[in-house]
Protein backbone atom coordinates (compact mmCIF):
# COMPACT_ATOMS: atom_id res chain seq x y z
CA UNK A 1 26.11 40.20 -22.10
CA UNK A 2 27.08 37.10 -20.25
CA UNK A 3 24.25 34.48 -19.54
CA UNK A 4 24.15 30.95 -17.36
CA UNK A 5 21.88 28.59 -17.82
CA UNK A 6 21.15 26.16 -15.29
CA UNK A 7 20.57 22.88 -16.53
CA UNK A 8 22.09 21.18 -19.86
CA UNK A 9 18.82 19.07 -20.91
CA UNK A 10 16.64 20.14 -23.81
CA UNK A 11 15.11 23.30 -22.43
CA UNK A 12 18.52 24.63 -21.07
CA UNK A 13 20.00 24.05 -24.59
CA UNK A 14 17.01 25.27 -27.00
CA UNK A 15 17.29 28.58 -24.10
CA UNK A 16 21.02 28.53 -25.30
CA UNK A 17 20.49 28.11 -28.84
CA UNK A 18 17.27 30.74 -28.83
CA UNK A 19 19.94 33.61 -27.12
CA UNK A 20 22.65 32.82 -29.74
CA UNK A 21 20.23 33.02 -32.59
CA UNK A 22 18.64 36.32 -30.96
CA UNK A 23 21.63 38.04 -29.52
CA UNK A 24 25.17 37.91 -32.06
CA UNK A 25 27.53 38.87 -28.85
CA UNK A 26 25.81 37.39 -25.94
CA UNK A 27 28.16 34.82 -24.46
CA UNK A 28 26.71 31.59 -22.89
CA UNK A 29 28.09 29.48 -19.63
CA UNK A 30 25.60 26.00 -19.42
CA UNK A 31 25.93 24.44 -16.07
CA UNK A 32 24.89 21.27 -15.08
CA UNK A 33 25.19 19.55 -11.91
CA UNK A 34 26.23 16.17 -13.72
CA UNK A 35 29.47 15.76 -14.62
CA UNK A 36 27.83 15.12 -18.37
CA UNK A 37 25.48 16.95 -20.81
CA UNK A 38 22.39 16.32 -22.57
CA UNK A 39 19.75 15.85 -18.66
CA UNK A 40 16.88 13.41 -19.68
CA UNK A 41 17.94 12.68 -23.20
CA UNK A 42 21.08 11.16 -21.72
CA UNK A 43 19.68 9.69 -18.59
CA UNK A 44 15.36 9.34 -18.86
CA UNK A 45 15.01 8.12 -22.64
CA UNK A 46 15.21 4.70 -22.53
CA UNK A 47 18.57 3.08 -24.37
CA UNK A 48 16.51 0.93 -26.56
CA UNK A 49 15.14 4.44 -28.42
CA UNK A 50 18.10 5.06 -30.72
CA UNK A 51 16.10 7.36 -32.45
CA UNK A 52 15.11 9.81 -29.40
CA UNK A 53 18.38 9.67 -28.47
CA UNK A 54 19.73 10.69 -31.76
CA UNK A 55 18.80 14.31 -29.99
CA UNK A 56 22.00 14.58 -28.58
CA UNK A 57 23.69 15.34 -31.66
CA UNK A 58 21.22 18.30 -32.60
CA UNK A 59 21.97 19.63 -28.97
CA UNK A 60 25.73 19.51 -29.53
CA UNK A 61 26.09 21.24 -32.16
CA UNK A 62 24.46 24.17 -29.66
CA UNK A 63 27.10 23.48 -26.68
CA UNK A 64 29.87 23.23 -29.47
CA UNK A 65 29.03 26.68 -30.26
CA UNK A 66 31.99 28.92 -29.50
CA UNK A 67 29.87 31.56 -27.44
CA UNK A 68 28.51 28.99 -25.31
CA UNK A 69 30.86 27.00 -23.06
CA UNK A 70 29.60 23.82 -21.05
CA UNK A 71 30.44 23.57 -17.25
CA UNK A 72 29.16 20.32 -15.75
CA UNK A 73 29.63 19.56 -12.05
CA UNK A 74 28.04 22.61 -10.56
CA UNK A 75 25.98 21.93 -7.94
CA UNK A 76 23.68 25.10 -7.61
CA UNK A 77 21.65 26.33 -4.55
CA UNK A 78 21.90 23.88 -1.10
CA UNK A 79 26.28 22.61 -0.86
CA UNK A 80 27.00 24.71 -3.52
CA UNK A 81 26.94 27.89 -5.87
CA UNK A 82 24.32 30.31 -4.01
CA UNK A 83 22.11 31.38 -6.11
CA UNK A 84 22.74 35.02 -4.62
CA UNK A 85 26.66 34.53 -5.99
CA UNK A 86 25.46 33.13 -9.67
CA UNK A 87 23.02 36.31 -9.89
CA UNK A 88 26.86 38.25 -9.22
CA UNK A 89 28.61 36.90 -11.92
CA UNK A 90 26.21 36.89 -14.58
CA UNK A 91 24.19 39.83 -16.38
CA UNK A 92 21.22 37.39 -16.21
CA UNK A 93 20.44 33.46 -15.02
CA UNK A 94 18.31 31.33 -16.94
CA UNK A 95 16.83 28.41 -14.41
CA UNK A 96 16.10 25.15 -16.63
CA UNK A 97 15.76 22.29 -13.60
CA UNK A 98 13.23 20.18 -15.13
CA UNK A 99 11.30 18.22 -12.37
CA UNK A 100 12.96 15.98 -10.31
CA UNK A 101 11.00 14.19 -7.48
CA UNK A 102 8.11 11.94 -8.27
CA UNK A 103 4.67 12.05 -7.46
CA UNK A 104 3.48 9.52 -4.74
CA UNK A 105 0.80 6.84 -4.52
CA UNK A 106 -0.11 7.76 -0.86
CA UNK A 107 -1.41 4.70 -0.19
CA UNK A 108 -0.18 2.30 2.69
CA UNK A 109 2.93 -0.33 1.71
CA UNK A 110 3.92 2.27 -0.35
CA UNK A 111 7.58 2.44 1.24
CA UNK A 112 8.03 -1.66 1.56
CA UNK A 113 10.75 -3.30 -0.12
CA UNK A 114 10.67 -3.69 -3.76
CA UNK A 115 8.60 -0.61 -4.30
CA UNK A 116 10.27 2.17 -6.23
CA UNK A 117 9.61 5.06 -8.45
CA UNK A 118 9.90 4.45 -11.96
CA UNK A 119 12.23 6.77 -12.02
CA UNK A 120 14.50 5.56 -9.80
CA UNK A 121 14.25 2.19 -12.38
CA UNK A 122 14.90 4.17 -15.14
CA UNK A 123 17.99 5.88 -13.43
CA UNK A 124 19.74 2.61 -12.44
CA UNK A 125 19.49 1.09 -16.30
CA UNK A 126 20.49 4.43 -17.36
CA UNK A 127 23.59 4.43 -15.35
CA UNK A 128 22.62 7.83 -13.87
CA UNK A 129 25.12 9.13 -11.53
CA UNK A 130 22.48 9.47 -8.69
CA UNK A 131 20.89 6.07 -9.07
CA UNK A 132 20.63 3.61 -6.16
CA UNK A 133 22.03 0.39 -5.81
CA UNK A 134 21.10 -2.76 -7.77
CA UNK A 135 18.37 -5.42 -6.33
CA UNK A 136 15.13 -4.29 -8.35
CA UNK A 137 15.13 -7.83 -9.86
CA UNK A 138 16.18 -10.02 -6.68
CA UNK A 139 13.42 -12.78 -6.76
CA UNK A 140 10.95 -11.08 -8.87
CA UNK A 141 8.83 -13.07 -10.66
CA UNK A 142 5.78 -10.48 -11.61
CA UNK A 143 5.96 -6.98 -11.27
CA UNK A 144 2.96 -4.11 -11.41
CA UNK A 145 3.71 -0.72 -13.37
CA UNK A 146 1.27 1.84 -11.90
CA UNK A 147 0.34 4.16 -14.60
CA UNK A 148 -0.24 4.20 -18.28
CA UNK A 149 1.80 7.00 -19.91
CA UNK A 150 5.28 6.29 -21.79
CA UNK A 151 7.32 6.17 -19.06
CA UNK A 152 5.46 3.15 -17.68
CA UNK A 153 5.51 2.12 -21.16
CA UNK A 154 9.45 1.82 -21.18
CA UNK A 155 9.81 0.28 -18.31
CA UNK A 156 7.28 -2.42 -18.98
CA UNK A 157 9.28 -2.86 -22.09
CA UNK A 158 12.99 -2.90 -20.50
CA UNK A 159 11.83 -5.50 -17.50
CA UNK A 160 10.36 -8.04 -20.74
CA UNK A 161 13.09 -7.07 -22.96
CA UNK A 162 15.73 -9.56 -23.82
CA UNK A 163 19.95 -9.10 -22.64
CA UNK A 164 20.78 -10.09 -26.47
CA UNK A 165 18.19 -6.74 -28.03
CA UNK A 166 19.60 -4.74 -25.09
CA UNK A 167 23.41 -5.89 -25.76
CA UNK A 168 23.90 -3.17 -28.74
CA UNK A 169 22.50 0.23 -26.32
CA UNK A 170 24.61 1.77 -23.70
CA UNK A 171 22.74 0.55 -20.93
CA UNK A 172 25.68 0.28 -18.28
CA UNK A 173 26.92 -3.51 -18.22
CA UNK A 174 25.65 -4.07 -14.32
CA UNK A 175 21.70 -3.17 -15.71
CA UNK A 176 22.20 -5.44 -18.75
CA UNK A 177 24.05 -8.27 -16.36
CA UNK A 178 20.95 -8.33 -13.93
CA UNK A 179 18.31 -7.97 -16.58
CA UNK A 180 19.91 -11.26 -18.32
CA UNK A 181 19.38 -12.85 -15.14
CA UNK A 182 15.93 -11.59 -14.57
CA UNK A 183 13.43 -14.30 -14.25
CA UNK A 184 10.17 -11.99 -14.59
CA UNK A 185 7.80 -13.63 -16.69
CA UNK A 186 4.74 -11.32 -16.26
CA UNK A 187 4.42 -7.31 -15.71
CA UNK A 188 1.24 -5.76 -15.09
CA UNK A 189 0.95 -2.38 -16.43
CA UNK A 190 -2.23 -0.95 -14.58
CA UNK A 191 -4.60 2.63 -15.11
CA UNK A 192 -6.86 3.74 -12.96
CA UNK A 193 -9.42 4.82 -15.87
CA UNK A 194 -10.33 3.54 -19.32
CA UNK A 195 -7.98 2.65 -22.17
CA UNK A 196 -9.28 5.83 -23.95
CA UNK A 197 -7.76 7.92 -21.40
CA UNK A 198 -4.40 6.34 -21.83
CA UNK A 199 -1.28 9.12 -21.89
CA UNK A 200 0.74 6.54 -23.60
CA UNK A 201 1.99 7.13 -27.68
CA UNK A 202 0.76 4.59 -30.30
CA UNK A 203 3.81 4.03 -31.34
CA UNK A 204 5.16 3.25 -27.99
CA UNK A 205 2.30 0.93 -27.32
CA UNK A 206 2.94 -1.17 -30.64
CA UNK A 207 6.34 -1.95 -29.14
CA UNK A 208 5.11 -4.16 -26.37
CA UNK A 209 3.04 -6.09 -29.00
CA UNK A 210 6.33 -6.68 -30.84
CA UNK A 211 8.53 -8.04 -28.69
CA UNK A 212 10.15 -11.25 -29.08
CA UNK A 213 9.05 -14.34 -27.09
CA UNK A 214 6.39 -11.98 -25.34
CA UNK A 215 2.92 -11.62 -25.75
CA UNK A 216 0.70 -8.60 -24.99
CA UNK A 217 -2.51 -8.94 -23.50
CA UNK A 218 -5.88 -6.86 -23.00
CA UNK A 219 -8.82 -8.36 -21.39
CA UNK A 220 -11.90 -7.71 -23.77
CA UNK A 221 -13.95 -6.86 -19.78
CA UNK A 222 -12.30 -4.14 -19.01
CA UNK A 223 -12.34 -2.74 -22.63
CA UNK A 224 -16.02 -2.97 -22.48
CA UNK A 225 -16.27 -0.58 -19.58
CA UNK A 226 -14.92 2.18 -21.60
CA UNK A 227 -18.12 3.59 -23.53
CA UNK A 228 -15.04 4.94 -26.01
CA UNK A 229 -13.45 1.87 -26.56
CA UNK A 230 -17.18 0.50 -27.45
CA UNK A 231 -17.22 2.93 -30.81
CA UNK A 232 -13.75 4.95 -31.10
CA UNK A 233 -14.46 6.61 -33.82
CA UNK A 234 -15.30 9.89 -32.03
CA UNK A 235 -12.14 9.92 -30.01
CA UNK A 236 -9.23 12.22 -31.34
CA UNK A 237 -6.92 10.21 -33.17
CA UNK A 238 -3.86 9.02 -30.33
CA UNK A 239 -6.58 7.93 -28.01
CA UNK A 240 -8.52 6.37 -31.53
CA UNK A 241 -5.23 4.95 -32.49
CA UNK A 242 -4.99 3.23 -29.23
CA UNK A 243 -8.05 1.98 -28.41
CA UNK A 244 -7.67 0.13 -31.85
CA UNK A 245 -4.22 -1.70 -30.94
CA UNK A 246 -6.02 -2.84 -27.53
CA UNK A 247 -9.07 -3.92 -28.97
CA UNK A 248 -7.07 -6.01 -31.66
CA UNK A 249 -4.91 -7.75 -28.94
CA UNK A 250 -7.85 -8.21 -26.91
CA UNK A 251 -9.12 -10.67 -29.80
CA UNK A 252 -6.46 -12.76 -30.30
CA UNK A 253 -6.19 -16.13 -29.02
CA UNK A 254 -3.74 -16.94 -26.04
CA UNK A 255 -0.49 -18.03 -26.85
CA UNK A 256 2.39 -20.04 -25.26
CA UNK A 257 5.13 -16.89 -24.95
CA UNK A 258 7.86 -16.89 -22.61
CA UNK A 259 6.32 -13.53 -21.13
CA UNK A 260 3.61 -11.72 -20.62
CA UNK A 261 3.03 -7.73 -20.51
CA UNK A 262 -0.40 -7.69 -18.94
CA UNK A 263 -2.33 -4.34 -19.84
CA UNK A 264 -4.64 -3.33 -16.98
CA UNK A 265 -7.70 -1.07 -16.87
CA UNK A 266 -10.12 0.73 -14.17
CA UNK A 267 -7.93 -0.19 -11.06
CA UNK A 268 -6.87 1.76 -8.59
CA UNK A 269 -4.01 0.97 -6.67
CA UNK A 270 -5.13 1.40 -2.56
CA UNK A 271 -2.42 -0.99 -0.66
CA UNK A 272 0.82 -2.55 -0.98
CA UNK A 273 0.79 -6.43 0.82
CA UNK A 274 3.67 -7.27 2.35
CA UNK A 275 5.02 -10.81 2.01
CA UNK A 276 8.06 -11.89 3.76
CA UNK A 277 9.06 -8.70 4.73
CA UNK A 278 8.72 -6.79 0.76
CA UNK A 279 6.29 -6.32 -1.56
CA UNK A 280 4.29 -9.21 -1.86
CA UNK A 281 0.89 -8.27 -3.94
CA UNK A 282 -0.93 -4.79 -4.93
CA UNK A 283 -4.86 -4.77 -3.86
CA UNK A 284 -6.43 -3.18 -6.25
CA UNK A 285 -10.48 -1.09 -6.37
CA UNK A 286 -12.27 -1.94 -9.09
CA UNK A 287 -13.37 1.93 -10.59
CA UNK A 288 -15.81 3.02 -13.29
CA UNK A 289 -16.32 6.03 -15.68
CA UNK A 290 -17.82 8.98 -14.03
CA UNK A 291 -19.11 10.54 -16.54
CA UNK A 292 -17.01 13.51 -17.11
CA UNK A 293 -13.30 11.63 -18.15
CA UNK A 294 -12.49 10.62 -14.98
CA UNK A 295 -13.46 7.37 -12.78
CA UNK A 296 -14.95 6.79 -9.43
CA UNK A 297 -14.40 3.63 -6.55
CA UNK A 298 -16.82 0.67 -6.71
CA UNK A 299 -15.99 -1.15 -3.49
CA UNK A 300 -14.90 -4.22 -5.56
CA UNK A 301 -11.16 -5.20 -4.91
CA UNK A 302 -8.87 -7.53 -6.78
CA UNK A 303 -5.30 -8.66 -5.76
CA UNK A 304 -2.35 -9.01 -8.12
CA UNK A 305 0.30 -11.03 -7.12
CA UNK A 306 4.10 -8.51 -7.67
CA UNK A 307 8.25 -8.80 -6.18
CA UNK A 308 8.41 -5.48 -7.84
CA UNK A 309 6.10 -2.13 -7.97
CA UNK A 310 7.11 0.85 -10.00
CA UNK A 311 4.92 4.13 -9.81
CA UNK A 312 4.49 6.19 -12.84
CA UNK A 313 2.26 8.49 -11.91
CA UNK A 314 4.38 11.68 -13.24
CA UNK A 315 6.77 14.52 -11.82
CA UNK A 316 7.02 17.15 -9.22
CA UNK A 317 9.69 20.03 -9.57
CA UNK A 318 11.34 20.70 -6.04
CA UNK A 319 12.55 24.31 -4.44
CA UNK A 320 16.26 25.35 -5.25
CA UNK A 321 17.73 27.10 -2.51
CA UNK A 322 17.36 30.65 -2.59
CA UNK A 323 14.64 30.63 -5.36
CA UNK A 324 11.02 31.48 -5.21
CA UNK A 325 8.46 27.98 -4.93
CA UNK A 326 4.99 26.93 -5.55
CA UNK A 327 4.64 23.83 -3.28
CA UNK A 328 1.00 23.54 -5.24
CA UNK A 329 2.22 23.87 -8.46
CA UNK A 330 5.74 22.32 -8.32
CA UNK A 331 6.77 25.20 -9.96
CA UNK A 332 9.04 28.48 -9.58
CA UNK A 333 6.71 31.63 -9.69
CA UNK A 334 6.83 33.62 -13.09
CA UNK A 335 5.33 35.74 -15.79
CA UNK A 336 6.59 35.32 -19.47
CA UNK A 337 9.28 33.48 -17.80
CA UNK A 338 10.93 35.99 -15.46
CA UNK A 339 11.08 34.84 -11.73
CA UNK A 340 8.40 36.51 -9.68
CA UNK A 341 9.69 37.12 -5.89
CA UNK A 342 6.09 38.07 -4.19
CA UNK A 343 4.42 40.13 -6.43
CA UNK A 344 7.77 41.64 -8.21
CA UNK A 345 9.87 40.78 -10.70
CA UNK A 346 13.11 39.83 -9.70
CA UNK A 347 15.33 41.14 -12.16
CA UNK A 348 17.79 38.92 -14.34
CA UNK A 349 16.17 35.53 -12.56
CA UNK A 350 14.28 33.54 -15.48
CA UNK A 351 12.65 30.00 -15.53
CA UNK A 352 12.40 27.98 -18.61
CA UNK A 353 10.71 24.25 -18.70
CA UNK A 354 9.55 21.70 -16.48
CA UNK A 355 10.28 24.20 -13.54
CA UNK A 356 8.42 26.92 -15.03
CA UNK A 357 5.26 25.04 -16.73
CA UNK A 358 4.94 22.12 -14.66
CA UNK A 359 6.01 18.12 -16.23
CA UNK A 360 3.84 19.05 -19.54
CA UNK A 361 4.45 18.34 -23.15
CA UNK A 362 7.34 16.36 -24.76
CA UNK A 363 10.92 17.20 -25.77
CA UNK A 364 9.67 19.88 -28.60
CA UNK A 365 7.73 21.50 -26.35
CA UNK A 366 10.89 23.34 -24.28
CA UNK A 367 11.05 24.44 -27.93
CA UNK A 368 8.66 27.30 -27.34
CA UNK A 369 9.01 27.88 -23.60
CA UNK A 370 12.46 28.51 -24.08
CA UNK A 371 11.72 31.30 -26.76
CA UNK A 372 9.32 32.87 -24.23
CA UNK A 373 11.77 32.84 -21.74
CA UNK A 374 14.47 34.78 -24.09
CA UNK A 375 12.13 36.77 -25.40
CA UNK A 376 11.32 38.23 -21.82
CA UNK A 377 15.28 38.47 -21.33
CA UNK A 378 16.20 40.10 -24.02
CA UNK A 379 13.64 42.83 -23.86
CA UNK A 380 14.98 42.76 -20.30
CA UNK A 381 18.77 42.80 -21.72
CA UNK A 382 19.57 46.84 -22.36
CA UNK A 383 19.11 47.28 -18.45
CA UNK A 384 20.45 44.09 -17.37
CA UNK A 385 23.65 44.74 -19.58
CA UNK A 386 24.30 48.34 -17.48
CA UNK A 387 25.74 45.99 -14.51
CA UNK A 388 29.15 44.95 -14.29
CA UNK A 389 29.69 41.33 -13.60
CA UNK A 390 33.60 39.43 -14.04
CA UNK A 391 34.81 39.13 -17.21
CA UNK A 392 35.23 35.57 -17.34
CA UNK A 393 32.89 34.07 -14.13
CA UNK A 394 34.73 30.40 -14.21
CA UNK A 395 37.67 31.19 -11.65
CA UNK A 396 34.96 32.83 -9.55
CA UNK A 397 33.18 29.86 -9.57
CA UNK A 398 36.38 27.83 -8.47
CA UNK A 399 36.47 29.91 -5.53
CA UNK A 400 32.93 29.47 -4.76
CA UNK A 401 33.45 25.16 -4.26
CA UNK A 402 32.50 24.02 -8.28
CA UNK A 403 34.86 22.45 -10.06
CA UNK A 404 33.72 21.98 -13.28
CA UNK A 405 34.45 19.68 -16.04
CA UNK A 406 34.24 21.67 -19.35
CA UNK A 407 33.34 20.26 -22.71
CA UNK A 408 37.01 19.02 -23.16
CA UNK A 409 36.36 16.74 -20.40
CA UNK A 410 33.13 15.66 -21.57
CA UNK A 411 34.92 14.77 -24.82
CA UNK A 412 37.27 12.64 -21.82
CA UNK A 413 34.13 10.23 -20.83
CA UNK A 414 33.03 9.61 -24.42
CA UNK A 415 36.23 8.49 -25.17
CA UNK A 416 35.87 6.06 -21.78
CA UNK A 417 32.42 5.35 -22.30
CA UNK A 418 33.39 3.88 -25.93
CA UNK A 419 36.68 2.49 -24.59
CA UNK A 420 33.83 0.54 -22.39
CA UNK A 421 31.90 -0.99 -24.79
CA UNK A 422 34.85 -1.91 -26.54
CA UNK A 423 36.77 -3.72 -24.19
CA UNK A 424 33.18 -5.43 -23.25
CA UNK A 425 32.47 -6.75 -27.09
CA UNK A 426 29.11 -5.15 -26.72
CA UNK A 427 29.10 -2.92 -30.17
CA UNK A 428 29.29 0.96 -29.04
CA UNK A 429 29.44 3.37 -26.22
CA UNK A 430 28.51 1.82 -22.42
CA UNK A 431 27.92 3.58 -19.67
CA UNK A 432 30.07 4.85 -17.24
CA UNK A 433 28.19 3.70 -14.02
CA UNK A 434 28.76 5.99 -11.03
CA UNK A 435 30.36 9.89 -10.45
CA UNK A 436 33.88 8.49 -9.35
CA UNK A 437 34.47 6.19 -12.82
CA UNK A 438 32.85 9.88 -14.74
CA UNK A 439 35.31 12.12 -12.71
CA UNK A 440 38.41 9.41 -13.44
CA UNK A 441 37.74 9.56 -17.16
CA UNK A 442 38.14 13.12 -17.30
CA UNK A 443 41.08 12.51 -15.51
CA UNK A 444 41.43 15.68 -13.63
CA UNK A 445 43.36 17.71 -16.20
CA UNK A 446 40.18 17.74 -18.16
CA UNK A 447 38.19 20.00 -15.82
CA UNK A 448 40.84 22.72 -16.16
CA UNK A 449 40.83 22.19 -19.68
CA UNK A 450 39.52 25.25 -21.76
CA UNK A 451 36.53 24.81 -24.37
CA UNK A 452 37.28 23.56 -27.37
């Protein structure tokens, strides 16, 4: 039986991995859009998290696997492979997307200059090939996170970070150039409710408190509005875990850092000001605990002065062309995994991750989903398998638009990327910044390269 999966990040992988381990003669094509493999772990952990990125090499070993076979550069659905014409050459399609648009603010000012997603952030300092161009840090002083979960948490942490601590990742050399320049001196990271409702890891939060020349701060006010932060001690233990880092900072005396990460509680963002024609300041509602987890508006504002706003207020999954879509739920329609179209299920269509549970859980998580997901196939599999499809889909695909760069060409950019870092004294792999330096390093022999 042959399989794609669409979509080479941790829940198109552990899908992989879960069909090899299942199935001893099922054969495996991964697409990927990107030109490289690995989706968030590559380009959304942050290049200062050695360890989280140390992932790669468990999924590797998967795409190295000689019934699987790694075809970046496929665009799938709108300008490129129909969907219709993937379902033809494949006994079955496994949909791994992830989520990629963020949610909004909705709030007015949102669209000024020097507002951006934090993912867009996080793309440009992780050299992804669809990042926009530089100018976050043009004349930014202070900047305002909205949102208290890890991603705000990283990049709080890259924007007071150092150039020398980021020198040694393989943040590409134009994010590490402009961050040496940066002249921010204070971030605001801001929540809407109470410390104890924080999405944010301990660990993660012990990082800002541990950088050098900067110097985390809580104010001991807006702990006090948290009944929870009062008495933790019938919290779980993350949330318990937290409130007790915040409440320690929150007693220590000023000191005379370089920088400041400020850590923000019970505001709600409600307008961008514009100054000079960007982002000048963020007004701010003052909110309270309602009473069951969440918080309510009090009419009080506050202004905080900000060059830069990133939003971290989580994910959205968007439609693929010719694929079922709940606009509500951000999500492709399913049960167990297989792709409902109406009420039916449409056979040898399945869904695994973000796309098919919503932006939930971290990278172990896809763990599970993914096993659904095969389980549902391969139950599926003894019909599915009665259909003829090619015998080797990858010319097809050719003649459908892709051209794909296999895993020999892959093997091309890591050679570039540490080539890079080399030749720029930096200590190990950098970067390739943009789809044109990706596509020369493979060199155009690579993509017609067989797997090896």
């Amino acid at each position: 039986m042959r399989v794609a999966v669409v979509g080479s990040g941790p829940s198109g992988v552990y899908t992989a991995q879960s069909l090899l381990q299942q199935d001893p003669e099922v054969r495996v094509d991964v697409l990927d859009r990107l030109p490289c493999p690995y989706g968030l772990v590559r380009y959304g952990v942050a290049p200062d998290h050695e360890k989280i990125k140390s992932l790669q090499h468990t999924l590797r070993t998967v795409l190295e696997e000689e019934r699987v076979r790694f075809l970046g550069g496929v665009e799938v659905g709108a300008g490129g492979v129909p969907v219709a014409r993937l379902r033809e050459l494949y006994h079955a399609v496994v949909y791994c997307v992830g989520a990629a648009a963020d949610r909004r603010l909705g709030i007015p000012g949102e669209d000024l200059p020097g507002s951006w997603s934090a993912t867009e952030f996080v793309s440009w300092y992780s050299a992804h090939p669809d990042a926009v161009a530089d100018g976050f840090l043009r004349g930014v002083r202070s900047a305002v996170v909205v949102g208290v979960g890890n991603v705000a948490v990283d990049v709080t942490r890259i924007l007071a970070r150092g150039s020398a601590e980021l020198s040694a990742t393989d943040m590409p050399q134009a994010a590490l150039t402009a961050l040496a320049a940066s002249r921010v001196d204070t971030v605001h990271m801001v929540g809407r409710r109470g410390p104890s409702q924080a999405r944010f890891t301990t660990k993660e939060l012990r990082e800002l408190g541990s950088l050098p020349e900067t110097e985390a701060v809580v104010e001991a006010a807006e702990l006090a509005l948290d009944p929870d932060a009062a008495d933790p001690s019938g919290l779980p233990s993350a949330q318990r875990r937290n409130v007790e880092v915040l409440r320690g900072w929150a007693a220590r005396p000023p000191g005379a850092a370089r920088r400041r990460i400020r850590l923000r509680f019970f505001l709600r963002p409600v307008e961008l000001l514009a100054r000079d024609g960007r982002v000048g300041a963020v007004r701010f509602e003052r909110t309270a605990p309602d009473g069951h987890g969440g918080a309510t508006g009090t009419g009080r504002f506050e202004e905080i002065e900000a060059q830069l706003v990133l939003r971290s207020v989580g994910y959205r999954g968007v439609p693929l062309e010719g694929l079922p879509f709940d606009p509500a739920r951000g999500t492709v329609p399913h049960r167990a995994g297989r792709v409902l179209r109406g009420v039916a299920v449409a056979p040898g269509e399945y869904v695994a991750g973000w796309i098919k549970r919503g932006p939930t859980g971290v990278i172990g998580t896809n763990r599970p989903c993914a096993k659904e997901t095969v389980a549902s196939l391969l139950a599926d599999a003894p019909a599915l398998a009665r259909r003829e499809v090619p015998a080797d889909p990858l010319p097809l695909l050719r003649a459908a638009g892709a051209e794909p760069v296999e895993w020999s060409g892959w093997l091309d950019i890591e050679r570039a990327e540490a080539a890079l870092g080399a030749a720029l004294g930096r200590g190990g792999p950098v970067k390739l910044p943009d789809r044109a330096a990706l596509r020369e390093a493979v060199g155009g022999a690579g993509a017609d390269r067989r797997h090896d």
